[in-house]
N, C-alpha and C. Protein backbone atom coordinates (compact mmCIF):
# COMPACT_ATOMS: atom_id res chain seq x y z
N UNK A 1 47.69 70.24 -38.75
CA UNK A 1 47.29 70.69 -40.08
C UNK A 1 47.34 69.51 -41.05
N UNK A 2 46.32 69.28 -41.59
CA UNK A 2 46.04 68.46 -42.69
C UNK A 2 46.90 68.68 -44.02
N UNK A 3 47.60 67.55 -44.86
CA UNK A 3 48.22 67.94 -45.79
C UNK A 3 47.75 67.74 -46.98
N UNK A 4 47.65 68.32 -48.09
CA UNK A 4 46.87 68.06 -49.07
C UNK A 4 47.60 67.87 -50.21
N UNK A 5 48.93 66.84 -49.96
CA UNK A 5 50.02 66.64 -50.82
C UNK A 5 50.57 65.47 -50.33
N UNK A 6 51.21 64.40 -51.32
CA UNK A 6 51.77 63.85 -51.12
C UNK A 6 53.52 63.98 -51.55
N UNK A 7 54.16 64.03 -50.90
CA UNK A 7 55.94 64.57 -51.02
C UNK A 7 56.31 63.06 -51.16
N UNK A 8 57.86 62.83 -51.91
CA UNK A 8 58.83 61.53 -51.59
C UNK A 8 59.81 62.08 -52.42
N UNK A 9 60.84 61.43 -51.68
CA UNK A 9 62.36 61.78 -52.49
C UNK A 9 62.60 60.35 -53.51
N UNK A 10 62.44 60.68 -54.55
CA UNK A 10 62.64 59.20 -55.57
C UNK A 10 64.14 58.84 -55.71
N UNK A 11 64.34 57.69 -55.60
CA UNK A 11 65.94 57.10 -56.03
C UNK A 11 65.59 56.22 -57.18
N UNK A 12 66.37 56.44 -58.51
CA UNK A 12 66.34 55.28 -59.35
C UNK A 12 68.15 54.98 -59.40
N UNK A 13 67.88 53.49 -59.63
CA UNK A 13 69.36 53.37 -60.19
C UNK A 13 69.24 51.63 -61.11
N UNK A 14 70.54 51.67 -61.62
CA UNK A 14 70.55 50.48 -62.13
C UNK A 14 71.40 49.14 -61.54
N UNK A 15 70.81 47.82 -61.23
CA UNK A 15 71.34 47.01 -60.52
C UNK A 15 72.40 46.44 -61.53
N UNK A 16 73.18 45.61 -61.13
CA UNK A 16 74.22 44.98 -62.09
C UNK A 16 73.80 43.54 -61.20
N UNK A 17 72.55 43.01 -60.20
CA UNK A 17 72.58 41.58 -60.15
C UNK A 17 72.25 40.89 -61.58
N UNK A 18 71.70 41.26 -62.19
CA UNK A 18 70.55 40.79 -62.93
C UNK A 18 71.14 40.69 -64.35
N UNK A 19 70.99 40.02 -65.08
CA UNK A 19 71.18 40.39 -66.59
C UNK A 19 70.40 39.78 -67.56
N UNK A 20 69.70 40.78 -68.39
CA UNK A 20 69.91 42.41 -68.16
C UNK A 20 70.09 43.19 -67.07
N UNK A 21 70.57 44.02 -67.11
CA UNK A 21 70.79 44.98 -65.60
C UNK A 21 69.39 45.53 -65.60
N UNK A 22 68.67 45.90 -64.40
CA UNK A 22 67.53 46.31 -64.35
C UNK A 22 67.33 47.11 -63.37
N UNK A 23 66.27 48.33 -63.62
CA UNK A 23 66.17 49.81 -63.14
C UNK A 23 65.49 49.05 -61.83
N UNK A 24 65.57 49.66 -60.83
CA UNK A 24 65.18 49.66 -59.66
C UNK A 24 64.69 51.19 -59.13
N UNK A 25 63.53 51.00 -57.95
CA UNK A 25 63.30 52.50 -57.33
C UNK A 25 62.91 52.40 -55.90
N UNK A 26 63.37 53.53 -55.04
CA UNK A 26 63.02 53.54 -53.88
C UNK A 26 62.16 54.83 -53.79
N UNK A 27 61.13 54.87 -52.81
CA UNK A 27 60.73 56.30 -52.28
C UNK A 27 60.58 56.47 -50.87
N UNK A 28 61.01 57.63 -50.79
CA UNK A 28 61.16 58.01 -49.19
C UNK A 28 60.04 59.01 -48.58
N UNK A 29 59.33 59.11 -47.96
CA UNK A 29 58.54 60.05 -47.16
C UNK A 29 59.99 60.88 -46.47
N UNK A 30 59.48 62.13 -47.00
CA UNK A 30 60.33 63.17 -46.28
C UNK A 30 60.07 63.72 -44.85
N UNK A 31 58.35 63.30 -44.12
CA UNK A 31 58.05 63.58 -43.23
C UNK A 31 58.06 62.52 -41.81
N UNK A 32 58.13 61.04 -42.33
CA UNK A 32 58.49 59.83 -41.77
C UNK A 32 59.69 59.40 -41.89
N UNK A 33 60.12 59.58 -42.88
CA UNK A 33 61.65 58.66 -43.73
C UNK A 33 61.40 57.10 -43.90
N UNK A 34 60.30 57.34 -43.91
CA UNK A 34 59.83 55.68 -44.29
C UNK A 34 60.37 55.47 -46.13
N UNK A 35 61.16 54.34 -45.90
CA UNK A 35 61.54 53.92 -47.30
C UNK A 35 61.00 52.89 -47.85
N UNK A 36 60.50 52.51 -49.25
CA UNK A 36 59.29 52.16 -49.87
C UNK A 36 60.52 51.55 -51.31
N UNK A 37 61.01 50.34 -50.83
CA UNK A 37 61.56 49.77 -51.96
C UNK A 37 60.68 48.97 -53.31
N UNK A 38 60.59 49.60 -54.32
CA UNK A 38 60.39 48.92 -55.62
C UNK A 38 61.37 48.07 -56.55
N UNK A 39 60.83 46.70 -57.05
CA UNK A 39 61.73 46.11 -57.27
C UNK A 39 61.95 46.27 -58.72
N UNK A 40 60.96 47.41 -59.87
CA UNK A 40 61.05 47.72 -60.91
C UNK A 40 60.31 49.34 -60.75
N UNK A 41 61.55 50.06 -62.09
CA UNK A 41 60.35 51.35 -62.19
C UNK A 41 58.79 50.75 -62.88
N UNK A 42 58.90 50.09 -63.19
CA UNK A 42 57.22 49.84 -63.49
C UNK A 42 56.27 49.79 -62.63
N UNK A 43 56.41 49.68 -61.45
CA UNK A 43 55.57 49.38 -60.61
C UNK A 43 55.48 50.76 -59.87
N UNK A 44 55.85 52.02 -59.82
CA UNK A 44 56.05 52.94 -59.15
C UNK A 44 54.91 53.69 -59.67
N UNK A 45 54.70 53.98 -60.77
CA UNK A 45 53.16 54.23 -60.82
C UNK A 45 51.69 53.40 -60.20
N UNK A 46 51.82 52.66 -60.36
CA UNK A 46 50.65 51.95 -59.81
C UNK A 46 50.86 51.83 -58.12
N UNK A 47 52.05 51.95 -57.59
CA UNK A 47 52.42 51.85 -56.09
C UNK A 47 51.70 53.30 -55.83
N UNK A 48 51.96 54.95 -56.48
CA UNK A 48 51.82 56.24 -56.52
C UNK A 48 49.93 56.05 -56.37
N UNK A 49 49.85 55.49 -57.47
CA UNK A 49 48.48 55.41 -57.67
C UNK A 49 47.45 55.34 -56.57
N UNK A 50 47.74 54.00 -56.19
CA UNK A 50 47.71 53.30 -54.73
C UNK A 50 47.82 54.30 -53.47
N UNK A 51 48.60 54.94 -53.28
CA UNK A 51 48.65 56.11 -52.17
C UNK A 51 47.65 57.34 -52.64
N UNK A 52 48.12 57.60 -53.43
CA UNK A 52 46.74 58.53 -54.06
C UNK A 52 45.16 58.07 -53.58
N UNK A 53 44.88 57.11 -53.48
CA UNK A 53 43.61 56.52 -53.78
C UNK A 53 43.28 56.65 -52.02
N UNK A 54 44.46 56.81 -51.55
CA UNK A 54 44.27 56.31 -49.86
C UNK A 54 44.21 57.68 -49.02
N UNK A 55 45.25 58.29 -50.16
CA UNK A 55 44.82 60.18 -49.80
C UNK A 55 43.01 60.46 -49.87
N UNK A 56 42.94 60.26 -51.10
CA UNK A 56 41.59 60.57 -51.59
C UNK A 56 40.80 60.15 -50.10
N UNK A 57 40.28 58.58 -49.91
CA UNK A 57 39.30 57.98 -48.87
C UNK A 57 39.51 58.48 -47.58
N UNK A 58 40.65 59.37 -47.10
CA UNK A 58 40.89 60.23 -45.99
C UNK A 58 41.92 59.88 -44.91
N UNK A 59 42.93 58.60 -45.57
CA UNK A 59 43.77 58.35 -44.30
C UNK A 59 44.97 58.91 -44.63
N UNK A 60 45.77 59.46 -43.22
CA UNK A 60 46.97 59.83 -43.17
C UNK A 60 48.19 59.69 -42.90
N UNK A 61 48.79 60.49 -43.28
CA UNK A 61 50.97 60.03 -44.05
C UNK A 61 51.11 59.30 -42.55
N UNK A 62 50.25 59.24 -41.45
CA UNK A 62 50.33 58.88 -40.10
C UNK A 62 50.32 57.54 -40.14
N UNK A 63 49.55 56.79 -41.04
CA UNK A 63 48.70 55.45 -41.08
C UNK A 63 49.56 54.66 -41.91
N UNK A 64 51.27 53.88 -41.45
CA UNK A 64 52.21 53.71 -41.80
C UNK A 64 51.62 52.35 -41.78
N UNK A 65 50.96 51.72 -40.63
CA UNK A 65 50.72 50.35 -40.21
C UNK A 65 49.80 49.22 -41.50
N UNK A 66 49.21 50.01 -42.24
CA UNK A 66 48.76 48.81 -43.35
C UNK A 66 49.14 49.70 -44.76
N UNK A 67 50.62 50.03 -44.73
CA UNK A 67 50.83 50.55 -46.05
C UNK A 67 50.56 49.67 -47.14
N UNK A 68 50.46 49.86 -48.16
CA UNK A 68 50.53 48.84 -49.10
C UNK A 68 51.62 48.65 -50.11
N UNK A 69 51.79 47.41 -50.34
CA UNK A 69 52.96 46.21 -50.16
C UNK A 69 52.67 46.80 -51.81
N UNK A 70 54.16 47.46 -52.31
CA UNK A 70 54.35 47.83 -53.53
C UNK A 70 54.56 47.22 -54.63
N UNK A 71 53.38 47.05 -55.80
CA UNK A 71 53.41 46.06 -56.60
C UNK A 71 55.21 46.05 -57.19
N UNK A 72 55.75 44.60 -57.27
CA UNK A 72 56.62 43.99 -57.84
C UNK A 72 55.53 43.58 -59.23
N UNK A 73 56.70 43.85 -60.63
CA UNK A 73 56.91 43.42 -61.59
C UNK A 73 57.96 42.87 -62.49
């Protein structure tokens, strides 16, 4: 069965390497457990975006092998 959704469990938190301390995010596929580290929440939209766009053209939560490499900002 074809899914016509994209699911992820979001983690934000705040690092203490950095100073300023700075938000960080991970997302997880709940159906792979593939984890999808972001190195800012800024980039988690346009990473979302990006999967969206790949839903749309017809490939699936299957097609792990050329995920795309989540914009850092």
């Amino acid at each position: 069965m074809k899914r016509n959704y994209l699911s992820y469990l979001l983690r934000v938190w705040q690092t203490s390497s950095s100073e300023p301390p700075a938000w960080v995010a991970s997302l997880e596929d709940p159906h792979t457990h593939k984890v999808i580290h972001l190195n800012s929440v800024e980039a988690l939209l346009p990473f979302l975006l990006q999967m969206i766009e790949r839903k749309r053209d017809g490939q699936t939560a299957s097609d792990n092998s050329d995920l795309p490499e989540p914009p850092h900002t």
